[in-house]
Every structure is written in C-alpha cells, then in structure tokens.
N, C-alpha and C. Protein backbone atom coordinates (compact mmCIF):
# COMPACT_ATOMS: atom_id res chain seq x y z
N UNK A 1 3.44 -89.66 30.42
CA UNK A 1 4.83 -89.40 30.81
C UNK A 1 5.33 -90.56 31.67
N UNK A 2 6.47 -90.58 31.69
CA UNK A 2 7.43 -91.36 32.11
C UNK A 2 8.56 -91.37 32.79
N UNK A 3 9.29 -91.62 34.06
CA UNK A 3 10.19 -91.58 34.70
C UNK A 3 11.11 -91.82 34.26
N UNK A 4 12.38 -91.57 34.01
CA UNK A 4 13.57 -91.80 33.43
C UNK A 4 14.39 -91.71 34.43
N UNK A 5 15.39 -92.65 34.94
CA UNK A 5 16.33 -92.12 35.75
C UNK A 5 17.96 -92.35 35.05
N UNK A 6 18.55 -91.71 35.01
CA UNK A 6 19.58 -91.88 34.15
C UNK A 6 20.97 -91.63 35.31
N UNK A 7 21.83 -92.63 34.97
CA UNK A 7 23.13 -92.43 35.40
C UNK A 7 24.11 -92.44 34.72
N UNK A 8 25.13 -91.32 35.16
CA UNK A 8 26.63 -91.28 33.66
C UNK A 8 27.81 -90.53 34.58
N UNK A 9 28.03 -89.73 33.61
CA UNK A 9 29.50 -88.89 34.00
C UNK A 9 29.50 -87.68 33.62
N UNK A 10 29.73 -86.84 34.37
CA UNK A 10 29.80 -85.38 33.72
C UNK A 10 31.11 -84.81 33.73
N UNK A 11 31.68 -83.90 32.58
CA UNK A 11 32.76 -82.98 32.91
C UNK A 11 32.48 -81.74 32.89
N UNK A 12 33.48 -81.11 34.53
CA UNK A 12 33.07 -79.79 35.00
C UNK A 12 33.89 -78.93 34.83
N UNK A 13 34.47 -79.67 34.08
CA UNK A 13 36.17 -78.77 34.10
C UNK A 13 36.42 -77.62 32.72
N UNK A 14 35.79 -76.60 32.66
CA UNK A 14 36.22 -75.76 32.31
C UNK A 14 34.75 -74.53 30.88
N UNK A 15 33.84 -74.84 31.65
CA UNK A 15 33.05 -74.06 30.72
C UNK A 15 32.02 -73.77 32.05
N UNK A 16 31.22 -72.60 31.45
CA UNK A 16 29.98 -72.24 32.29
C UNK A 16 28.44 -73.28 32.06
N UNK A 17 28.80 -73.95 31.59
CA UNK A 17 27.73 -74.90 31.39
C UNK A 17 28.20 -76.44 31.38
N UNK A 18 27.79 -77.03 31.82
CA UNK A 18 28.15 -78.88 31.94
C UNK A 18 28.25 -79.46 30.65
N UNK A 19 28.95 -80.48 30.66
CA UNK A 19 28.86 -81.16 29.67
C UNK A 19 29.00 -82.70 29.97
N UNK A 20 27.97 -83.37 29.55
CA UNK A 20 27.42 -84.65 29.99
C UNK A 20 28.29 -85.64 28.76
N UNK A 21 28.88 -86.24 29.44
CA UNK A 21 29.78 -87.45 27.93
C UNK A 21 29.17 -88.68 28.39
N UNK A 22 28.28 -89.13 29.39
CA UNK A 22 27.59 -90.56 28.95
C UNK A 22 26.25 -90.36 30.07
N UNK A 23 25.55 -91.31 29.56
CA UNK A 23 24.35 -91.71 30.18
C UNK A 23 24.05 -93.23 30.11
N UNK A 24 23.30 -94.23 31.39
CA UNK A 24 23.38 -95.39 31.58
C UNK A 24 24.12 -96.22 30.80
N UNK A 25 25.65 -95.37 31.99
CA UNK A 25 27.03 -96.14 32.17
C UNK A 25 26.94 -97.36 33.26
N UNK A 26 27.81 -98.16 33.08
CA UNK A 26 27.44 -99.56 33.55
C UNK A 26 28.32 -98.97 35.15
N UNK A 27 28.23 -99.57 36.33
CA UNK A 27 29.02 -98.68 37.08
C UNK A 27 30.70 -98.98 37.08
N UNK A 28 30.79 -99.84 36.88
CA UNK A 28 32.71 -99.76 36.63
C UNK A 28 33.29 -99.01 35.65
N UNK A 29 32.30 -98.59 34.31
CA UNK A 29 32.42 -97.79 33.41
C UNK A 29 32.83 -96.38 34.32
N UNK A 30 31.42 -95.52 35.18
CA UNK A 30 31.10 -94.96 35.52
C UNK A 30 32.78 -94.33 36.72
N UNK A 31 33.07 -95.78 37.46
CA UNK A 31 34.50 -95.88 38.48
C UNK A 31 35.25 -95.11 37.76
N UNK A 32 35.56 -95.98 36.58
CA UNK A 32 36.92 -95.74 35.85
C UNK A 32 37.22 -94.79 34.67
N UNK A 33 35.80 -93.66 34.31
CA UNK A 33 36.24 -92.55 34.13
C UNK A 33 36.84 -91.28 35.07
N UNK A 34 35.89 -91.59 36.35
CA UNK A 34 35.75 -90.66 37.42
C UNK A 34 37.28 -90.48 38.24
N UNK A 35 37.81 -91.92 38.29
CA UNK A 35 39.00 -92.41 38.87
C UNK A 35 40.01 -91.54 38.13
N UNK A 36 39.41 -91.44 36.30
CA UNK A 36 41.24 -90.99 35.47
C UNK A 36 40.88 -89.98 34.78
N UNK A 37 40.09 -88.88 35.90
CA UNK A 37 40.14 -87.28 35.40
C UNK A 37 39.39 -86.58 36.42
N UNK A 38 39.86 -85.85 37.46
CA UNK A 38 39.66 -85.51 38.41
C UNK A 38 38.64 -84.29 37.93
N UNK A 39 38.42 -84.02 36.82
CA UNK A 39 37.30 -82.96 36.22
C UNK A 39 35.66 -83.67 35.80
N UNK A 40 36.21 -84.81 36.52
CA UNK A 40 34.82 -85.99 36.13
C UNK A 40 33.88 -86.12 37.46
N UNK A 41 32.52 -86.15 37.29
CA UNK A 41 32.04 -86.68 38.64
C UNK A 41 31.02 -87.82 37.71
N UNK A 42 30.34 -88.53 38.66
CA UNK A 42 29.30 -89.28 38.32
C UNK A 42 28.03 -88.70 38.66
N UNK A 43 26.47 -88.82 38.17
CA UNK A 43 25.36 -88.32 38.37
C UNK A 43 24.41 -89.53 38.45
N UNK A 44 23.24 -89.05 39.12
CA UNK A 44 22.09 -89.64 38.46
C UNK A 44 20.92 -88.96 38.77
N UNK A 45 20.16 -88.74 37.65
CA UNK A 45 19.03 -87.61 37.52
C UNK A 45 17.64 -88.12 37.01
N UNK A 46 16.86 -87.71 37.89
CA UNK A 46 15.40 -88.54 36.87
C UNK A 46 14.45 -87.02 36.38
N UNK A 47 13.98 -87.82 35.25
CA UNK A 47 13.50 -86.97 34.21
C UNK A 47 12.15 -87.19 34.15
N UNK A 48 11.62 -86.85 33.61
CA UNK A 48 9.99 -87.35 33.19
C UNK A 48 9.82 -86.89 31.66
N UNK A 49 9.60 -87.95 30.66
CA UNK A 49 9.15 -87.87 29.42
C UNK A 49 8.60 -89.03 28.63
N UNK A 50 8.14 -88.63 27.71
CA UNK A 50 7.25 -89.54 26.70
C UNK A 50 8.47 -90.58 26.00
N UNK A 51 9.40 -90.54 26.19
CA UNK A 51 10.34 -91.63 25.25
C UNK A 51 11.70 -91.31 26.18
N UNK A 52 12.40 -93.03 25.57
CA UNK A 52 13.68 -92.46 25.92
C UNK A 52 14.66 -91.09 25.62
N UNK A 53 14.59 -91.48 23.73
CA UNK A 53 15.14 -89.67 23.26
C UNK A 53 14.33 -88.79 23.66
N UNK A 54 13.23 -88.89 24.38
CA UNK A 54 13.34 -87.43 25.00
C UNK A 54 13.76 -87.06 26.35
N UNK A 55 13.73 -88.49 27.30
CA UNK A 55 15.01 -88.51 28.14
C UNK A 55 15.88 -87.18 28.19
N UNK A 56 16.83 -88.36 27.23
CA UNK A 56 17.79 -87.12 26.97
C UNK A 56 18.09 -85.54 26.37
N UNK A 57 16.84 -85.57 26.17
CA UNK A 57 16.75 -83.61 25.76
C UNK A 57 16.57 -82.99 27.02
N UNK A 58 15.44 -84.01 27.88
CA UNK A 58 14.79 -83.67 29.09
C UNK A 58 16.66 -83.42 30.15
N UNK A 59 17.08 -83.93 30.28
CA UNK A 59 18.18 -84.01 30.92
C UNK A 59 18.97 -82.89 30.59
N UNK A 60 19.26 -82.82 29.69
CA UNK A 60 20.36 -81.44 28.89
C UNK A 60 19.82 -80.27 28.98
N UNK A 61 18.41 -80.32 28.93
CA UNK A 61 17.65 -78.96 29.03
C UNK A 61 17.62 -78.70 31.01
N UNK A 62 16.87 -79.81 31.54
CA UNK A 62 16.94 -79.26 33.11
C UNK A 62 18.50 -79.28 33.36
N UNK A 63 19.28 -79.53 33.06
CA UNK A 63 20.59 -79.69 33.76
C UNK A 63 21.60 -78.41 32.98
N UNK A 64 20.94 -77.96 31.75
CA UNK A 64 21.71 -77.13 31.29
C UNK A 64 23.26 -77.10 30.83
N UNK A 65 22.93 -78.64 30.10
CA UNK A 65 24.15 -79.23 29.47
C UNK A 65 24.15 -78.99 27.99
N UNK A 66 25.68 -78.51 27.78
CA UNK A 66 26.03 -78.24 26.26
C UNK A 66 26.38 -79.22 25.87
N UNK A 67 25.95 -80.76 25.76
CA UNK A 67 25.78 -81.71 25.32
C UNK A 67 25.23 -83.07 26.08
N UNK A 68 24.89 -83.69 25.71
CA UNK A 68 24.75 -85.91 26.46
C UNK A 68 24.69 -86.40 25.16
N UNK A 69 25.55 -87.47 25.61
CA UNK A 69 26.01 -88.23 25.10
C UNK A 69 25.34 -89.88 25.62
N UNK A 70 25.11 -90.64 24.54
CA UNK A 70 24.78 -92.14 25.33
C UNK A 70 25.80 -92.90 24.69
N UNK A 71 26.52 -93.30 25.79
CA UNK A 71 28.15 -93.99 25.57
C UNK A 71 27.40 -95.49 26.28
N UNK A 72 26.09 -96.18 25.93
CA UNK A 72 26.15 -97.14 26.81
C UNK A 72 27.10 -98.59 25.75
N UNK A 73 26.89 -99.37 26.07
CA UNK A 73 27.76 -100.84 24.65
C UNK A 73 28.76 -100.25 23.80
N UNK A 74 29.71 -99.51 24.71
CA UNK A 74 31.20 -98.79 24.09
C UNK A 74 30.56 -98.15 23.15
N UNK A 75 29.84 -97.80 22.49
CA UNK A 75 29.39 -96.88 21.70
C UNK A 75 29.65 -95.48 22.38
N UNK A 76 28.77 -94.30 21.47
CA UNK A 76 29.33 -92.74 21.61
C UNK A 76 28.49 -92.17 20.75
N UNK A 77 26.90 -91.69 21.24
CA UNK A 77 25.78 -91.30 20.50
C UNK A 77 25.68 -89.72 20.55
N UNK A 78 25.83 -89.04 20.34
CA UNK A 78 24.85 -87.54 20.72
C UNK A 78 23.81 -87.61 20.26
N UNK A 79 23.01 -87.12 21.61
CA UNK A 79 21.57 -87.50 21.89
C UNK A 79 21.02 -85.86 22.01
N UNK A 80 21.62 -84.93 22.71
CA UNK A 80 21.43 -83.81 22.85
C UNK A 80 22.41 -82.62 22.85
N UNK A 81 21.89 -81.83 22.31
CA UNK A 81 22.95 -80.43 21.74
C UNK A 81 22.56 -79.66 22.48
N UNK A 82 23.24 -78.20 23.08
CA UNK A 82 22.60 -76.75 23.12
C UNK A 82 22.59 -76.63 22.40
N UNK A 83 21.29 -75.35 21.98
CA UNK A 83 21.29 -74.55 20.81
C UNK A 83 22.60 -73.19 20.75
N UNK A 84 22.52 -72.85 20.19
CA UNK A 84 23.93 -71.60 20.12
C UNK A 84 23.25 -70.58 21.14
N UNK A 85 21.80 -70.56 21.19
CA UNK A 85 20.99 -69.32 21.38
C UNK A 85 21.18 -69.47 22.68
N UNK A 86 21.09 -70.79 23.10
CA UNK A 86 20.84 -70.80 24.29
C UNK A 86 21.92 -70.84 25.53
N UNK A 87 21.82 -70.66 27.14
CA UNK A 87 22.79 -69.97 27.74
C UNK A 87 24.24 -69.35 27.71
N UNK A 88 23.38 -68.69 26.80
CA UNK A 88 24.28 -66.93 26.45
C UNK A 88 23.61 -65.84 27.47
N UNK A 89 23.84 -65.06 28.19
CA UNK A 89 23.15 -64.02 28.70
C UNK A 89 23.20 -62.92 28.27
C-alpha cells in the first residue's frame, strides 16, 4: 500500500452526500473554482492504496462521495461512482 494525498474541490451545495468534481487541481485551478461558487470548498485527503485508480475509489468510498472526478490537464475523467445501493438508508 501506498499513500495518496490528493487535493481538489468539492461541491456541498445541495445533496446528502458530497460530490467531488476534481482531484490534483493545480492550486490557482483549485482558487478560481472556490472563488466563483460559494457551494465550492477545496480539500485535501490522504488515502492509502495499491494504485492511483484506486486512490480514487479509496477517496469516494471514505469520504462518501457520489462521485470524483480527475479534472487534472483541463481534462474531466470519472474515476469514481456511488453505487445506487449505496447511501440510501
């Protein structure tokens, strides 16, 4: 296993579960979403896993995000989904 520390942006604005739209955002990236949507914060979370993609499962699952996204080189990846099953109570 492996340390991952990942930094991005999350939006909080309007579901019972997070939703992660980037991961190792450059930090002016990181400024200038946060700056032009007050439903935005910035994070950074370390993970422990065997690969990067699992990184990002590792992240969505402890953080209990209905999605991440890796927006790093203007790109826009989904890396991780909820399942439907999952936080439903």
């Amino acid at each position: 296993m492996k340390e991952y520390t990942m930094d991005g942006v999350w939006d909080d604005g309007g579901g019972l579960n997070v939703g992660y739209v980037g991961v190792g955002l450059s930090e002016a990236a990181i400024e200038g979403v946060v700056a032009g949507n007050r439903d935005y914060n910035a994070f950074t979370h370390t993970v422990e896993a065997e690969s990067e993609a699992d990184a990002y499962q590792a992240l969505g699952e402890e953080l209990d995000a209905d999605c991440v996204w890796d927006c790093r080189g203007g790109g826009r990846r989904r890396m991780h989904t909820m399942h439907e099953d999952e936080g439903v109570a």
